[in-house]
Protein backbone atom coordinates (compact mmCIF):
# COMPACT_ATOMS: atom_id res chain seq x y z
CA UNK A 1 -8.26 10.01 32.94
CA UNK A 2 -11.43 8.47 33.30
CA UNK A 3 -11.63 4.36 32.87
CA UNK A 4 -13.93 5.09 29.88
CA UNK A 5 -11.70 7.57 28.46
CA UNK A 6 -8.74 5.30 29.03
CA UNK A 7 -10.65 2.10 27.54
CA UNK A 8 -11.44 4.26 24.10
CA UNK A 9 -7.94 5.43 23.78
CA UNK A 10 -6.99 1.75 24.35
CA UNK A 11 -9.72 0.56 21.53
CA UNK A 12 -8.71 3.10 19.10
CA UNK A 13 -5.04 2.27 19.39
CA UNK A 14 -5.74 -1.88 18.85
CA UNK A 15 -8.08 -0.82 15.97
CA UNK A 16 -5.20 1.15 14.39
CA UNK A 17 -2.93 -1.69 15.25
CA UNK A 18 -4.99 -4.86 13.79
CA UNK A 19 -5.29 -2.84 10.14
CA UNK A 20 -9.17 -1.33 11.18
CA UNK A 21 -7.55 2.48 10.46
CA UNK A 22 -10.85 3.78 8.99
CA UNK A 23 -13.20 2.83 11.71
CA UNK A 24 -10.57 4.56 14.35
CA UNK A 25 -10.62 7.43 12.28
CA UNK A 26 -14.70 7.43 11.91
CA UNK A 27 -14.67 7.37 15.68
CA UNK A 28 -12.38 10.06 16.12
CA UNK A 29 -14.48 12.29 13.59
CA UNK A 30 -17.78 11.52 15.71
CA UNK A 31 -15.84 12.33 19.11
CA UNK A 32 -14.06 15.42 18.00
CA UNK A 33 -17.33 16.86 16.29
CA UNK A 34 -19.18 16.12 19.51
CA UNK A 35 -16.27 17.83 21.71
CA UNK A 36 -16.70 20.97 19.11
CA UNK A 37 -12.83 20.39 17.95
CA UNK A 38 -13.29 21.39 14.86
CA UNK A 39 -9.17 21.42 14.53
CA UNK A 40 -8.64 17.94 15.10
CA UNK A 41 -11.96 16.98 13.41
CA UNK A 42 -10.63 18.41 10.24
CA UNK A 43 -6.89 16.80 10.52
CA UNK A 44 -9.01 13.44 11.17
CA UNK A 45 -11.10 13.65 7.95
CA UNK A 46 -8.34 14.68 6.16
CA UNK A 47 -6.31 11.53 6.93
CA UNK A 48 -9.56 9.38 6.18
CA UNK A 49 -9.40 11.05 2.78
CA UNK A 50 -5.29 10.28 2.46
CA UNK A 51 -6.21 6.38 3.63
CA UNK A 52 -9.23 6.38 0.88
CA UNK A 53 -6.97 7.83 -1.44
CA UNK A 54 -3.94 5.01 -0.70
CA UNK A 55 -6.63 2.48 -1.00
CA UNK A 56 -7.37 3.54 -4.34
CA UNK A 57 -4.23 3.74 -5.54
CA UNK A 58 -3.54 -0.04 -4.31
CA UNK A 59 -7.26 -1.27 -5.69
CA UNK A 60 -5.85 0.38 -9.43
CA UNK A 61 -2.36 -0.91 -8.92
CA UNK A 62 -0.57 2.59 -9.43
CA UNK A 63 1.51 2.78 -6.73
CA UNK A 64 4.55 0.45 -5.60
CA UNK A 65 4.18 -1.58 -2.53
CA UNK A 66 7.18 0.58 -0.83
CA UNK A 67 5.34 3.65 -1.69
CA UNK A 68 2.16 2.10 0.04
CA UNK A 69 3.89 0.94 3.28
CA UNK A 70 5.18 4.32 3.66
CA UNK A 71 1.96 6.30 2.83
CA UNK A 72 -0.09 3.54 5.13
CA UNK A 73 2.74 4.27 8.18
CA UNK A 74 2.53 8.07 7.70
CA UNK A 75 -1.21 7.52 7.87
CA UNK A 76 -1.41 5.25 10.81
CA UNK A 77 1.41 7.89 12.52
CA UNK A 78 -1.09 10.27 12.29
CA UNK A 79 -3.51 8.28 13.41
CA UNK A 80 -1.80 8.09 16.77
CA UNK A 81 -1.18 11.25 16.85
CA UNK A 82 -4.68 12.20 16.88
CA UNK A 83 -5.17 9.92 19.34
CA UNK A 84 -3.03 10.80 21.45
CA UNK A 85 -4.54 14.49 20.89
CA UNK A 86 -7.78 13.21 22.04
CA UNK A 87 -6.25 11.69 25.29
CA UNK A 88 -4.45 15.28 25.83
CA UNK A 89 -7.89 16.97 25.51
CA UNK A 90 -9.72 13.98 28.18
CA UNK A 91 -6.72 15.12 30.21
CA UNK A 92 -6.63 18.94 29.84
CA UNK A 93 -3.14 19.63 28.81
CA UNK A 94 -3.85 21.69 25.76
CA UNK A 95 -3.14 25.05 27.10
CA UNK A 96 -0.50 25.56 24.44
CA UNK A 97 -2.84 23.62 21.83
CA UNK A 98 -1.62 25.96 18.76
CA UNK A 99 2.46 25.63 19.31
CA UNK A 100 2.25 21.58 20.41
CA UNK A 101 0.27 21.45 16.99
CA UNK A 102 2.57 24.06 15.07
CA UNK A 103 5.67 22.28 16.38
CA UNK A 104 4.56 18.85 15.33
CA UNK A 105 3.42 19.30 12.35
CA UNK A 106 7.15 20.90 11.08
CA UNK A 107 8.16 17.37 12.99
CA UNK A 108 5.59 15.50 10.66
CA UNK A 109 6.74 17.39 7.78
CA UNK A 110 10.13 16.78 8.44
CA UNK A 111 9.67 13.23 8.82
CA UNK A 112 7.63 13.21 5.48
CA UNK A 113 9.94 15.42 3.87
CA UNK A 114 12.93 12.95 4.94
CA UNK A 115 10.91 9.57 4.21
CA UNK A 116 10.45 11.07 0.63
CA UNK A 117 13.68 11.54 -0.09
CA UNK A 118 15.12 8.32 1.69
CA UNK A 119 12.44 7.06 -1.02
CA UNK A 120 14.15 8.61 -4.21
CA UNK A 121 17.65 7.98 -2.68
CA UNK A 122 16.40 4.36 -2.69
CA UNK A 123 15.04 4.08 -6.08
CA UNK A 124 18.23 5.80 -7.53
CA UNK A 125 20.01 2.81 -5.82
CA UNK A 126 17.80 0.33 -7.42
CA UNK A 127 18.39 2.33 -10.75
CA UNK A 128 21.93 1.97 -11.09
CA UNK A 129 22.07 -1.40 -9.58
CA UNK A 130 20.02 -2.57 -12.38
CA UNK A 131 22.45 -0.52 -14.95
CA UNK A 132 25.40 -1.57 -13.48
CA UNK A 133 24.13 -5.03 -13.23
CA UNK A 134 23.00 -4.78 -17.49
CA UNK A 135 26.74 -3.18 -18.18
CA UNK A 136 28.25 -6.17 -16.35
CA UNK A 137 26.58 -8.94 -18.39
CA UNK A 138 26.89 -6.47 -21.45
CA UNK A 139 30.89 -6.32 -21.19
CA UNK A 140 31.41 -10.09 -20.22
CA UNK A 141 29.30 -10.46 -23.56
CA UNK A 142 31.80 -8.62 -25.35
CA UNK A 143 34.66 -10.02 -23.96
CA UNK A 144 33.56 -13.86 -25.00
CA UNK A 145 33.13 -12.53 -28.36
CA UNK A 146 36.90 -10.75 -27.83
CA UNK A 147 38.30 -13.94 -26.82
CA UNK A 148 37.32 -15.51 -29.80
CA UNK A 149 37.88 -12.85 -32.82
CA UNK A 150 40.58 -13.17 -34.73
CA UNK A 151 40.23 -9.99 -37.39
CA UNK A 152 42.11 -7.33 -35.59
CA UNK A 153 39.89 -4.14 -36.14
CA UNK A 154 37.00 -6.08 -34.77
CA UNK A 155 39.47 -6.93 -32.02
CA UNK A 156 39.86 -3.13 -31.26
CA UNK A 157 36.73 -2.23 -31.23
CA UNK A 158 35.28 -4.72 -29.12
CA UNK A 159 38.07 -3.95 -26.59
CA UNK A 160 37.15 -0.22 -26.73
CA UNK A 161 33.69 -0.80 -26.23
CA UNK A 162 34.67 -2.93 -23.30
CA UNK A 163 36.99 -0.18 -21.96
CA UNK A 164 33.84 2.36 -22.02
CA UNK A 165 31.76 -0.08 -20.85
CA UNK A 166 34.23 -0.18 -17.24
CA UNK A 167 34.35 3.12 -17.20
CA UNK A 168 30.68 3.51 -17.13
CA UNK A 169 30.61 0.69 -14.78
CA UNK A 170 33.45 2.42 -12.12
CA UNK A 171 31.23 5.44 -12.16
CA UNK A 172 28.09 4.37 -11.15
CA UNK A 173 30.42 1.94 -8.47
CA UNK A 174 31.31 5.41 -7.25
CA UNK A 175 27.79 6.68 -7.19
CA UNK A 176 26.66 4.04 -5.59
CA UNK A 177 28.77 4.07 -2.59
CA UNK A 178 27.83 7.98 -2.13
CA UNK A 179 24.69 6.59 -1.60
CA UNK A 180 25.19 3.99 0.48
């Protein structure tokens, strides 16, 4: 690789790292249209749209900061990847261009597919943490007021509501260490 070559692989990769994604990915765009890749061209401007698109999403607030760090490392993965690409093509090890790119993107998909669900498996946690946590303060609620009712129906309903309350409780406790 040429000291040129190795110097822009080395800028794009500090731009990526210091937060300047879209100006790596403008770069890439320019150098891939002038190298007539119109493959790589198009997976760059399609991750400049998926960055715009995060960006938006942050500037109107509808997305949650976890859901932004993972979008903004997928992006920035790909990123690499395309950098990477263009230091395979300054090199000339593309001859099997089509089944590298095939094969990775199932990985990236994979990846994406997994980070997605290690999302919802996440916010289920946070879910029934939050119910189990309401149930808890719900029951010792009811058992204060048990522990100082005297009429005895109201005495057996609070401790029936109690009792449903722990069973709820004991199976989301069981849910909860599936997940973990």
């Amino acid at each position: 690789m040429s000291e040129e070559a190795s110097n822009l692989i080395n800028e794009l990769r500090k731009l990526v790292a210091t937060g300047k994604s879209e100006k790596a990915l403008n770069q890439m765009i320019e150098i891939f249209k002038q190298m007539d890749e119109n493959d790589l061209e198009n997976q760059a401007i399609s991750t400049l749209a998926r960055l715009n698109n995060l960006n938006r999403d942050k500037m109107a607030g509808v997305i949650t900061s976890s859901n932004a760090s993972i979008s903004g490392n997928q992006i920035n993965a790909a990123i690499l990847y395309l950098v990477s690409k263009l230091e395979n093509l300054d090199e000339g090890d593309l001859e099997n261009e089509h089944e590298i790119e095939n094969k990775t993107n199932e990985e990236v998909t994979n990846k994406i597919v997994e980070l997605d669900l290690s999302n919802i498996l996440e916010e289920e946690r946070n879910h029934l943490t939050t119910r189990f946590t309401s149930l808890r303060e719900k029951r010792n609620f009811f058992q204060v007021k048990l522990d100082k009712e005297s009429n005895p129906s109201q005495i057996f309903s609070l401790k029936k509501d109690i009792e449903e309350i722990q069973s709820e409780m004991d199976e989301i406790f069981e849910k909860l260490k599936k997940l973990s």
